[in-house]
PDB file of N, CA and C in Angstrom:
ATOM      1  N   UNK A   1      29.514 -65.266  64.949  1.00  0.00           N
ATOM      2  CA  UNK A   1      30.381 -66.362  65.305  1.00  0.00           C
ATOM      3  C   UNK A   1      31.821 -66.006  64.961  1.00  0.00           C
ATOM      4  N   UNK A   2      32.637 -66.259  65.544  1.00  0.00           N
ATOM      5  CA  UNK A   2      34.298 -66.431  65.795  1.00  0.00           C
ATOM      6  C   UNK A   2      34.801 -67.210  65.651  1.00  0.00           C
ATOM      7  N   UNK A   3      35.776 -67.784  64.883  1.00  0.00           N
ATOM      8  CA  UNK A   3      36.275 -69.213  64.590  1.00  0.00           C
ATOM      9  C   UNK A   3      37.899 -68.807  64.708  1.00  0.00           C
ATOM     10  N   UNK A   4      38.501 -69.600  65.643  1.00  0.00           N
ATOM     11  CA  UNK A   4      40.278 -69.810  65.037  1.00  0.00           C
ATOM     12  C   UNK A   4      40.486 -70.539  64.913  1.00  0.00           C
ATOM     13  N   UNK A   5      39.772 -71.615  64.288  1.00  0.00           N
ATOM     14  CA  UNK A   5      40.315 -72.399  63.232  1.00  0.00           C
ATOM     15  C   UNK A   5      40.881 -71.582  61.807  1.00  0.00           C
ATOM     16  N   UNK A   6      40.681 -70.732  61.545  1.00  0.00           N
ATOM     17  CA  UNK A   6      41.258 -70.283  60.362  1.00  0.00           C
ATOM     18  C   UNK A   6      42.071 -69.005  60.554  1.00  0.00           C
ATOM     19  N   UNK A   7      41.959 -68.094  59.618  1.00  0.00           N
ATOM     20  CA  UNK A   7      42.215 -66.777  60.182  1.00  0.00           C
ATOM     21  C   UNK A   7      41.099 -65.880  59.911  1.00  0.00           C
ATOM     22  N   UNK A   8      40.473 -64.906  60.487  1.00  0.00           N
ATOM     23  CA  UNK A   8      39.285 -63.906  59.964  1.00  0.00           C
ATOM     24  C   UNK A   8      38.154 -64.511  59.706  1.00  0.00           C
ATOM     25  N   UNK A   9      38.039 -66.047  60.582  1.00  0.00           N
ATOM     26  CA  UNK A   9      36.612 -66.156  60.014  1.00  0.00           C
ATOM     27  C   UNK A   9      35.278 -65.961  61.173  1.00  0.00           C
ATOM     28  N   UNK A  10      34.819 -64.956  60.829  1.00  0.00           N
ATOM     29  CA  UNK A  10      33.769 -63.928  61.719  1.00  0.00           C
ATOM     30  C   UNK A  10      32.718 -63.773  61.057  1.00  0.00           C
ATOM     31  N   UNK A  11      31.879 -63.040  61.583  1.00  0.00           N
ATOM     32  CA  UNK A  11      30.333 -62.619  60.968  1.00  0.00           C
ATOM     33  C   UNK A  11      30.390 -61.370  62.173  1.00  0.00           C
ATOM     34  N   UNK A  12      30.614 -60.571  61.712  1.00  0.00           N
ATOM     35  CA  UNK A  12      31.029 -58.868  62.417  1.00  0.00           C
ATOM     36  C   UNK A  12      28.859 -58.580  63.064  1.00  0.00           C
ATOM     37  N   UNK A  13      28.101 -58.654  63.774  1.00  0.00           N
ATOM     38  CA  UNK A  13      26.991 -57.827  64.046  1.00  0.00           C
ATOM     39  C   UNK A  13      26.594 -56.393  63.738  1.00  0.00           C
ATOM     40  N   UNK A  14      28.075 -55.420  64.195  1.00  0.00           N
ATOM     41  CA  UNK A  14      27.831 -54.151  63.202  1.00  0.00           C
ATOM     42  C   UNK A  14      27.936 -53.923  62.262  1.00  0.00           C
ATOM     43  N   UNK A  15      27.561 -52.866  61.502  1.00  0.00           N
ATOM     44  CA  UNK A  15      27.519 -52.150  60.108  1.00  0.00           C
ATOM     45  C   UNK A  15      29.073 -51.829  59.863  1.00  0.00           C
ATOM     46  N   UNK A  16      29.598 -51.688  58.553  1.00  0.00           N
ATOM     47  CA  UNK A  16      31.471 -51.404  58.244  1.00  0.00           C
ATOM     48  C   UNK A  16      30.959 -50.201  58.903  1.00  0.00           C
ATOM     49  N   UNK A  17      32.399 -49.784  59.878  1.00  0.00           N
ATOM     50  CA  UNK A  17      32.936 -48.203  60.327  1.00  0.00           C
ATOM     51  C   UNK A  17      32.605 -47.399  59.181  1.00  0.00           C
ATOM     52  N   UNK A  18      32.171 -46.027  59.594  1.00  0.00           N
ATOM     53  CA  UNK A  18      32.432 -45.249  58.314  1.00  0.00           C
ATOM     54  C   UNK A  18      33.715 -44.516  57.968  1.00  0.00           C
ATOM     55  N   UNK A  19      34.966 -44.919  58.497  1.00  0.00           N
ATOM     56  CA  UNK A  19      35.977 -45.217  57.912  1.00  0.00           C
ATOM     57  C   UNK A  19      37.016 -46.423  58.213  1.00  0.00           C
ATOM     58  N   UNK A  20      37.259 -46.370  57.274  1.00  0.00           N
ATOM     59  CA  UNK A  20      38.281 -47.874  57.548  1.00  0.00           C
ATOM     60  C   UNK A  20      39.700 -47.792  57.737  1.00  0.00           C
ATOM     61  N   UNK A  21      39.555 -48.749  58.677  1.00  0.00           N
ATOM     62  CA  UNK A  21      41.337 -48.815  59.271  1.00  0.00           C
ATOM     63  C   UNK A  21      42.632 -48.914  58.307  1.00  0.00           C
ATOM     64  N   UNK A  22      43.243 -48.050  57.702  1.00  0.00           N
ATOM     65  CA  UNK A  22      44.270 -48.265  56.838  1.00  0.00           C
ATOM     66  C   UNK A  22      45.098 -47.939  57.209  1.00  0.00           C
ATOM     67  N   UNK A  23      45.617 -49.016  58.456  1.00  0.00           N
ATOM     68  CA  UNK A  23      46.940 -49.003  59.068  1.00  0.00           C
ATOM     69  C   UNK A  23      48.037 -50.063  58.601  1.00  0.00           C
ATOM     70  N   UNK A  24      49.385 -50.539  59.065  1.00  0.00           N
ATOM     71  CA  UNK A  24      50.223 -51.339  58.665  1.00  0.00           C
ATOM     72  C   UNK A  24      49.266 -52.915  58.996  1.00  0.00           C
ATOM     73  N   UNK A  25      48.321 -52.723  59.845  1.00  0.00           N
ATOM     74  CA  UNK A  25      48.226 -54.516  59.480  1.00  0.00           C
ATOM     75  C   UNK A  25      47.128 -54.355  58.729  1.00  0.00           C
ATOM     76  N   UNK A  26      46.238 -53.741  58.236  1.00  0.00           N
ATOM     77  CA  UNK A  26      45.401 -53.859  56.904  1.00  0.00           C
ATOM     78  C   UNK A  26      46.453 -54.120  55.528  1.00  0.00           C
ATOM     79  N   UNK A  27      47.299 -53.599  55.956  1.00  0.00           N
ATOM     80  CA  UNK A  27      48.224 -53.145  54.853  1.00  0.00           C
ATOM     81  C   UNK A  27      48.625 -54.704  54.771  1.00  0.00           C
ATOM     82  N   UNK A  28      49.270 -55.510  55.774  1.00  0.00           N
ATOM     83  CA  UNK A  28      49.866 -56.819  56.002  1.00  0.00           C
ATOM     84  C   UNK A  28      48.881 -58.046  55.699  1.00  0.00           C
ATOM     85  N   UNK A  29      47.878 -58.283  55.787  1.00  0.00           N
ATOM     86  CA  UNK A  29      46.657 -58.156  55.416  1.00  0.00           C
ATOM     87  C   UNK A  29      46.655 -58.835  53.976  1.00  0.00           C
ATOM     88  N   UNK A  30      45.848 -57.289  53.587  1.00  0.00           N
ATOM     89  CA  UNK A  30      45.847 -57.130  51.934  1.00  0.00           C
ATOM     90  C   UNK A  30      47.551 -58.091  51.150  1.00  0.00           C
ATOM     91  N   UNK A  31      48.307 -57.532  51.698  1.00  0.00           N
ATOM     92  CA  UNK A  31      49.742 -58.656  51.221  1.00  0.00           C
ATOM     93  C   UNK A  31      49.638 -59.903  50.762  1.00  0.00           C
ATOM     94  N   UNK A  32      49.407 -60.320  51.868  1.00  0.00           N
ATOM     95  CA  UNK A  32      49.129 -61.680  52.531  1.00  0.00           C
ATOM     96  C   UNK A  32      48.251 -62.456  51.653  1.00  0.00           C
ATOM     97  N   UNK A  33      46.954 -61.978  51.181  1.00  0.00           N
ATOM     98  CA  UNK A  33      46.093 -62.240  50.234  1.00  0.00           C
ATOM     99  C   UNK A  33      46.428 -62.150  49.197  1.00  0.00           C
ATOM    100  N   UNK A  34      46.981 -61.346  48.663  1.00  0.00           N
ATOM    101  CA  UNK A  34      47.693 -61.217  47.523  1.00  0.00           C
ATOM    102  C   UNK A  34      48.171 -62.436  47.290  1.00  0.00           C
ATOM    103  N   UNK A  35      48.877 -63.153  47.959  1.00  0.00           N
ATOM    104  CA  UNK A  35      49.643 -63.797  47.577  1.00  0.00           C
ATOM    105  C   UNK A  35      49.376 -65.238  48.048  1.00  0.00           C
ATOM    106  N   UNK A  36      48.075 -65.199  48.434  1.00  0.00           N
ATOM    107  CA  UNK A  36      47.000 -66.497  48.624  1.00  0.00           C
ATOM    108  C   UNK A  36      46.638 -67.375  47.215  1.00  0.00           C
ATOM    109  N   UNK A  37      46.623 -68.491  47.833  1.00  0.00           N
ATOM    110  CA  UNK A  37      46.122 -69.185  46.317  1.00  0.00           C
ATOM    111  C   UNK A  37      44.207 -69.949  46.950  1.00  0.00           C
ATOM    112  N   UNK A  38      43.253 -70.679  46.242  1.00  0.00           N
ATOM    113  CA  UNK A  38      42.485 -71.057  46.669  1.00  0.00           C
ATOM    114  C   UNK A  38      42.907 -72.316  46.977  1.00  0.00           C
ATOM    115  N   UNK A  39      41.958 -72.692  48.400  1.00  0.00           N
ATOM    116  CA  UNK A  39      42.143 -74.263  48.844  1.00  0.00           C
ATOM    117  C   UNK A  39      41.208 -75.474  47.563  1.00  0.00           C
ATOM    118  N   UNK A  40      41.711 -76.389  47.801  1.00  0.00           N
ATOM    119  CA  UNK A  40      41.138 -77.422  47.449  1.00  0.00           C
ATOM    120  C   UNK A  40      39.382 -77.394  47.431  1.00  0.00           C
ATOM    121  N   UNK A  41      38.395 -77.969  46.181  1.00  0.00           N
ATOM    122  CA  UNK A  41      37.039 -77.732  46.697  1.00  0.00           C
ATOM    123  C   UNK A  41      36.571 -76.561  47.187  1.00  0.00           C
ATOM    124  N   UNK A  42      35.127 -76.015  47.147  1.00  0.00           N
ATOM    125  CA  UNK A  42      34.278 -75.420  47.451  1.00  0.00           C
ATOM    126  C   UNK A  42      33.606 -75.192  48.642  1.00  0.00           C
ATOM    127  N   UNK A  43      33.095 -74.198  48.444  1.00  0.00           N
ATOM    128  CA  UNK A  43      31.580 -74.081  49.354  1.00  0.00           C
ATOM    129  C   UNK A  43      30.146 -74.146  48.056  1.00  0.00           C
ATOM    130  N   UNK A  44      29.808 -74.352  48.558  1.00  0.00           N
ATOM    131  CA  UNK A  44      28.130 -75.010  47.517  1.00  0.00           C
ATOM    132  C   UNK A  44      27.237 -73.451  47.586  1.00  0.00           C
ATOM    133  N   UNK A  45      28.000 -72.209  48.677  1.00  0.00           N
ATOM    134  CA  UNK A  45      27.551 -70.807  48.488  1.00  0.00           C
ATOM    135  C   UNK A  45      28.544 -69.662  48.848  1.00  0.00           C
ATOM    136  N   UNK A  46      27.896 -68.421  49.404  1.00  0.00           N
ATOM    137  CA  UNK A  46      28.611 -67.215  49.488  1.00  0.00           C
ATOM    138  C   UNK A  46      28.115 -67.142  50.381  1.00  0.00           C
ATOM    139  N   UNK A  47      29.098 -66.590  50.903  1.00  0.00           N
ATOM    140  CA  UNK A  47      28.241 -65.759  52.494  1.00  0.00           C
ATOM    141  C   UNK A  47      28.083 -63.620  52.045  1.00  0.00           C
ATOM    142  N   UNK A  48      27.579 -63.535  52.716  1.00  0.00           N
ATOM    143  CA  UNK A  48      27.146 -61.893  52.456  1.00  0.00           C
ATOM    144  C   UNK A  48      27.196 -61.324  54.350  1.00  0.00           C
ATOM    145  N   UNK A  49      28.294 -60.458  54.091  1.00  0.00           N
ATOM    146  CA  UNK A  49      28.862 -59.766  55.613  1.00  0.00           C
ATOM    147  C   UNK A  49      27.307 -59.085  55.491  1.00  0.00           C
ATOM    148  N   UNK A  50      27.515 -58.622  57.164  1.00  0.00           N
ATOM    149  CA  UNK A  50      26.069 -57.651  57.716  1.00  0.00           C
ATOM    150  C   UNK A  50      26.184 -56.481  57.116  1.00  0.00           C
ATOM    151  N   UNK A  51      27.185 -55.684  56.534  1.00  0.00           N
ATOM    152  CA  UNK A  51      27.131 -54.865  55.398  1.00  0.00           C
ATOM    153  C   UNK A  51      27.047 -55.007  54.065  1.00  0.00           C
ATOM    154  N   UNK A  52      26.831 -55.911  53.723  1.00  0.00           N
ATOM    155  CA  UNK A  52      26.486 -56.306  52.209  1.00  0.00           C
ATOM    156  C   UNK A  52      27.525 -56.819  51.208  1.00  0.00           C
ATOM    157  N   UNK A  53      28.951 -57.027  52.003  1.00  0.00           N
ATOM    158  CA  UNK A  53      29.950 -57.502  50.745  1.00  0.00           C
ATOM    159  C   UNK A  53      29.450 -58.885  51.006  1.00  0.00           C
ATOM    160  N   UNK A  54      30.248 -59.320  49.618  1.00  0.00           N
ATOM    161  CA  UNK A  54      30.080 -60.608  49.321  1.00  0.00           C
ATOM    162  C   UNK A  54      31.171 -61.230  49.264  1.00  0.00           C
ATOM    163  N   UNK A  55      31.597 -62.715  49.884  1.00  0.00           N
ATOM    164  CA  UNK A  55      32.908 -63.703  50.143  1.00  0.00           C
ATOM    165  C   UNK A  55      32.475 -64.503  48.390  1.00  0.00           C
ATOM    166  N   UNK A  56      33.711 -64.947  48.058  1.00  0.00           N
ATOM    167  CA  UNK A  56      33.561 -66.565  46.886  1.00  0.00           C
ATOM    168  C   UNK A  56      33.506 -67.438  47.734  1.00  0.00           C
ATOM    169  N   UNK A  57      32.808 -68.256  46.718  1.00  0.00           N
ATOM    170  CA  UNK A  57      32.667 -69.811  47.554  1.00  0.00           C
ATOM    171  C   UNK A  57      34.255 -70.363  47.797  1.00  0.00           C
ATOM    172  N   UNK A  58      34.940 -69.806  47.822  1.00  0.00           N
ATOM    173  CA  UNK A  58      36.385 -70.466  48.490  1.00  0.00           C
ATOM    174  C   UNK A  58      37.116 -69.808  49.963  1.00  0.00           C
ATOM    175  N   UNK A  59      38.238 -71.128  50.531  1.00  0.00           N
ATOM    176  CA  UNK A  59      38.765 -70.404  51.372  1.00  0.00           C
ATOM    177  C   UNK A  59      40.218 -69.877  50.424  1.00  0.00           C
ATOM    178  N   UNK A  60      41.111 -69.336  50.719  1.00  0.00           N
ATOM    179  CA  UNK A  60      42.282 -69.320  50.525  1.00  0.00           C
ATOM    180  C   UNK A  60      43.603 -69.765  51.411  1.00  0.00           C
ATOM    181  N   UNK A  61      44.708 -70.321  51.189  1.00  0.00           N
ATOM    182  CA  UNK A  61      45.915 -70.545  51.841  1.00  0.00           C
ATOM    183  C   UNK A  61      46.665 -69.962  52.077  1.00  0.00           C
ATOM    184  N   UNK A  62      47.011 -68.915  52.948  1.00  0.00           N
ATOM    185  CA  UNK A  62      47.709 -67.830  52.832  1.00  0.00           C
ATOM    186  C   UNK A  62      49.422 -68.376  52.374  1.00  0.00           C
ATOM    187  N   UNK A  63      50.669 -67.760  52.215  1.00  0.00           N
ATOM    188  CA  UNK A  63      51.833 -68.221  51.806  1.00  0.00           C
ATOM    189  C   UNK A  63      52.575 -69.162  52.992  1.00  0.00           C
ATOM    190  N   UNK A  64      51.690 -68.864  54.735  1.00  0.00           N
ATOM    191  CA  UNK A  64      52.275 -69.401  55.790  1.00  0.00           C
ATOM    192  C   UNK A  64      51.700 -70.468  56.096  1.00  0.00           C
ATOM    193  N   UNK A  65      50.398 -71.022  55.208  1.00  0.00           N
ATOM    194  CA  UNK A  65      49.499 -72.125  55.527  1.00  0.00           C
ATOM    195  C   UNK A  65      48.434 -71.914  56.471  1.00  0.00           C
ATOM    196  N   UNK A  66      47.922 -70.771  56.774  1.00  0.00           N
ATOM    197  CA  UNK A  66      46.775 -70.776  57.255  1.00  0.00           C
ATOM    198  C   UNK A  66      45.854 -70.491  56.502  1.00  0.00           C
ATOM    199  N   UNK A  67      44.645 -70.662  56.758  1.00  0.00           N
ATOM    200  CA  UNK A  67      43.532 -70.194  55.488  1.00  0.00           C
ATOM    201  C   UNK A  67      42.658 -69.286  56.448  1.00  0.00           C
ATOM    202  N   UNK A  68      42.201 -68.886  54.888  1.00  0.00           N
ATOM    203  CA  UNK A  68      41.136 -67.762  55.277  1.00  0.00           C
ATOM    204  C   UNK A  68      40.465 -67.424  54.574  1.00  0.00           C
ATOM    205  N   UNK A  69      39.565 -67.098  54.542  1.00  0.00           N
ATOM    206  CA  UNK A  69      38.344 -66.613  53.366  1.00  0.00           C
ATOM    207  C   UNK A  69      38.602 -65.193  52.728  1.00  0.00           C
ATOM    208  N   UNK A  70      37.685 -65.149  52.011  1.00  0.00           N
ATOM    209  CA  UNK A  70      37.744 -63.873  50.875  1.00  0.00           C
ATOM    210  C   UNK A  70      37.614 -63.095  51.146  1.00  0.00           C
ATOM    211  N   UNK A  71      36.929 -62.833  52.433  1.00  0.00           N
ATOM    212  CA  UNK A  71      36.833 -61.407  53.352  1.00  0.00           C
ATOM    213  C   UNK A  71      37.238 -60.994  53.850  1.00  0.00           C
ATOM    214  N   UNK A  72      38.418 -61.392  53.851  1.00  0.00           N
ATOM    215  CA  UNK A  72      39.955 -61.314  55.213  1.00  0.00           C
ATOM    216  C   UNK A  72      40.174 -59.577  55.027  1.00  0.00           C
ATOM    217  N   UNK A  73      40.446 -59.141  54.017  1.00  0.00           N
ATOM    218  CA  UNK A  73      40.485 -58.029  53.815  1.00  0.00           C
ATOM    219  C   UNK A  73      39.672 -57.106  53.870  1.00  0.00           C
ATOM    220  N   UNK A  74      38.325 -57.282  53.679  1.00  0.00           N
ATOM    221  CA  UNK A  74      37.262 -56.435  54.215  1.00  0.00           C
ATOM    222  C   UNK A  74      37.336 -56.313  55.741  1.00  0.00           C
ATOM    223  N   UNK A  75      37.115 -57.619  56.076  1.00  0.00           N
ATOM    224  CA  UNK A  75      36.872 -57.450  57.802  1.00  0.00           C
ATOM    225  C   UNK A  75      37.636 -56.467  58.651  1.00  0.00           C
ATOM    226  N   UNK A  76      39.403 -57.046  58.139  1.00  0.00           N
ATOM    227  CA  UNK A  76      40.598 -55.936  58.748  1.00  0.00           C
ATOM    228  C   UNK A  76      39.724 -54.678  59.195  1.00  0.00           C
ATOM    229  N   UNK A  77      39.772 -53.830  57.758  1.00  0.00           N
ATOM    230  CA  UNK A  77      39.611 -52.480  58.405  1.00  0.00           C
ATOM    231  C   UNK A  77      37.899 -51.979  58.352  1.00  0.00           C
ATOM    232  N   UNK A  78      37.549 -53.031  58.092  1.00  0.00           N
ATOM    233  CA  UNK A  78      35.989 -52.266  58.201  1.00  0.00           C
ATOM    234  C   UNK A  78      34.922 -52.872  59.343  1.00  0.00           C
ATOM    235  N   UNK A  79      35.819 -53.849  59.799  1.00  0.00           N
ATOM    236  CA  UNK A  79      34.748 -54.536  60.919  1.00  0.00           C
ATOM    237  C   UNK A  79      35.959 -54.581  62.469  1.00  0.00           C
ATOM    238  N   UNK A  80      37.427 -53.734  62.403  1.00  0.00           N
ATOM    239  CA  UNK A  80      37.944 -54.135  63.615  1.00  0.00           C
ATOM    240  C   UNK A  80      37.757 -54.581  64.288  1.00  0.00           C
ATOM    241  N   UNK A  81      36.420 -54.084  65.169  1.00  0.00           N
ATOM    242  CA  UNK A  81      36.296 -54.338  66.833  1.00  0.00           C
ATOM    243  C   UNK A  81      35.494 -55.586  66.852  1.00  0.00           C
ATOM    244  N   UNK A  82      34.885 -56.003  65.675  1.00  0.00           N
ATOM    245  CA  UNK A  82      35.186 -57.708  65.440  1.00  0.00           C
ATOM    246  C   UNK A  82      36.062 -58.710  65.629  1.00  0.00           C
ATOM    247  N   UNK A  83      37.906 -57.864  65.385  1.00  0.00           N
ATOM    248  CA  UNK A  83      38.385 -58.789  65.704  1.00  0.00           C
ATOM    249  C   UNK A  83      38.707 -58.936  67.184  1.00  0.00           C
ATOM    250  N   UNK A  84      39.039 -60.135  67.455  1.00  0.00           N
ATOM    251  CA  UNK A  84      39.694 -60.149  68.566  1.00  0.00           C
ATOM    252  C   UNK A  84      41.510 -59.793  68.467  1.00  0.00           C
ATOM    253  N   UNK A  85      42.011 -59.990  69.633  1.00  0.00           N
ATOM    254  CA  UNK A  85      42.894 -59.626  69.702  1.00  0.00           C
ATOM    255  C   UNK A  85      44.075 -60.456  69.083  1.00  0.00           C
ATOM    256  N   UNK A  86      43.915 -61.885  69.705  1.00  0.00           N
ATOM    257  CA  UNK A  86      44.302 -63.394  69.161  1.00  0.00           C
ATOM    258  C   UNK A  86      44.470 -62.752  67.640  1.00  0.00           C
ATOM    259  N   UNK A  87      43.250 -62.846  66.900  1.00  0.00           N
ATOM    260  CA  UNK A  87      43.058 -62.551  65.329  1.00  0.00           C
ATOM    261  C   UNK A  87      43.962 -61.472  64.790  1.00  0.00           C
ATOM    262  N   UNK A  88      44.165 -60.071  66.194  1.00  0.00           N
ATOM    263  CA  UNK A  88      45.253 -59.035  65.524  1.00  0.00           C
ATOM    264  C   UNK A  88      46.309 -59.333  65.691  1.00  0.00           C
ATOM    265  N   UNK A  89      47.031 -60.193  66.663  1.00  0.00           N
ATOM    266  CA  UNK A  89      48.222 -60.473  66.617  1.00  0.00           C
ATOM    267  C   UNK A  89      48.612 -61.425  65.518  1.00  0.00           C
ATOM    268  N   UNK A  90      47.979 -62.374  64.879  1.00  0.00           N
ATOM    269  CA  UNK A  90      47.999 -63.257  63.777  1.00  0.00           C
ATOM    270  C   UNK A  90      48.237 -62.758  62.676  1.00  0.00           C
ATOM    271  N   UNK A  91      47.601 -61.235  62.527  1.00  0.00           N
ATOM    272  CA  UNK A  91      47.483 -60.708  60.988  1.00  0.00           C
ATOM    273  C   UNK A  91      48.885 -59.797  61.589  1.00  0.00           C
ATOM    274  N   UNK A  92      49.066 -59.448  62.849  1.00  0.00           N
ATOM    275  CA  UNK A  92      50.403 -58.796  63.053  1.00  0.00           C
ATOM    276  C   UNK A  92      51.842 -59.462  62.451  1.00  0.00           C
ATOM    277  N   UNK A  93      51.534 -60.978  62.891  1.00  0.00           N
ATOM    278  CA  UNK A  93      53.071 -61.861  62.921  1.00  0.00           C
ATOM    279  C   UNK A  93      53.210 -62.108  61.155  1.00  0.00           C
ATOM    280  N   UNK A  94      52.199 -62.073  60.396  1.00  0.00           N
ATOM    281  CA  UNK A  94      52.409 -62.050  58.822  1.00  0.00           C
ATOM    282  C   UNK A  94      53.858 -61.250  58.473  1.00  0.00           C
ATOM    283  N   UNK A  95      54.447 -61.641  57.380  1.00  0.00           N
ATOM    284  CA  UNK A  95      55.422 -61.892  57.334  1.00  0.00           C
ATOM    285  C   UNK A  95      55.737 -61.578  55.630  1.00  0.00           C
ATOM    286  N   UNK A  96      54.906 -60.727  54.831  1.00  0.00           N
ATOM    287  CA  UNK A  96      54.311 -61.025  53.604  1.00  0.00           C
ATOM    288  C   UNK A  96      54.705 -59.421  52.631  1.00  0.00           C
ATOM    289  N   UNK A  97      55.306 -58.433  53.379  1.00  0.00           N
ATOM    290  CA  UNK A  97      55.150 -57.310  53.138  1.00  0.00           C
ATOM    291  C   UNK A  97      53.570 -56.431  53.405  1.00  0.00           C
ATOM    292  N   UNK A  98      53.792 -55.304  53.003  1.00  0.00           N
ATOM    293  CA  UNK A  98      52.412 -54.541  53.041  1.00  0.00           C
ATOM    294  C   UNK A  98      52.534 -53.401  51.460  1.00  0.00           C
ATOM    295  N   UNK A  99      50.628 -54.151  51.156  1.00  0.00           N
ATOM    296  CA  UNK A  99      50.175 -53.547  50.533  1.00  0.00           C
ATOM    297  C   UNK A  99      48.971 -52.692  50.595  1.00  0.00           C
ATOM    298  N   UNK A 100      48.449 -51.749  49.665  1.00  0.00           N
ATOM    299  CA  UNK A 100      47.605 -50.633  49.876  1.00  0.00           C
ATOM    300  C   UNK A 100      46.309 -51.596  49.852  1.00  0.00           C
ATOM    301  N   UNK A 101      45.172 -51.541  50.415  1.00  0.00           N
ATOM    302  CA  UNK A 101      43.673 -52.515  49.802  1.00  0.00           C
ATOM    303  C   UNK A 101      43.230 -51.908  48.702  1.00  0.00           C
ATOM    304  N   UNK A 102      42.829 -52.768  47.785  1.00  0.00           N
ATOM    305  CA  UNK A 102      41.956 -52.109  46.599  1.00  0.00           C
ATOM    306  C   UNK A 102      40.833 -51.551  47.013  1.00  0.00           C
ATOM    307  N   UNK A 103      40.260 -50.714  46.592  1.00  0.00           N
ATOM    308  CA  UNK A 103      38.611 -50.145  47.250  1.00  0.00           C
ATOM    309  C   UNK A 103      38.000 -50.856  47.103  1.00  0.00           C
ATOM    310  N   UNK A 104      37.747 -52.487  46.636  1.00  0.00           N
ATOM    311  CA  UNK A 104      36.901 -52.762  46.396  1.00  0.00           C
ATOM    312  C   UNK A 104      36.691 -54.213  47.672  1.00  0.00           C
TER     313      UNK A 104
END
């Protein structure tokens, strides 16, 4: 499923690439999160991507007011062709600087 109601919120069908995209909008991305705070309330669980990471039960607010979940940064570069295009131009127009992703 695909949602734009938020930003990045997907459930990718393939396995992560066996390498990951560490270009300027992963980079914009990772920023962006950084500098997310959590929304209001919960989720009552976790979701677990088709590769095995795991989201917190929260969304986050990014600094521009959109939200997005905890996986925003996984998905970027390990599930691309998940996103749509809509979704890359969104993480394009961020506005947040760019940072490196943690490996984790």
């Amino acid at each position: 499923m695909i949602s734009n109601e938020g930003l990045l919120y997907i459930e990718p069908a393939q396995l992560a690439s066996a390498e990951p995209v560490l270009d300027h909008l992963t980079r914009k991305m990772a920023a962006a999160f950084r500098k997310a705070g959590p929304t209001e309330g919960g989720w009552c669980g976790i979701h677990e991507c088709v590769c095995g990471a795991w989201s917190t039960s929260r969304d986050y607010r990014l600094p521009n007011g959109e939200v997005t979940n905890s996986l925003c940064v996984h998905y970027f570069p390990h599930h691309r062709p998940a996103v749509s295009l809509d979704q890359v131009a969104r993480v394009d127009s961020l506005a947040f600087g760019e940072v490196v992703p943690a490996a984790e």
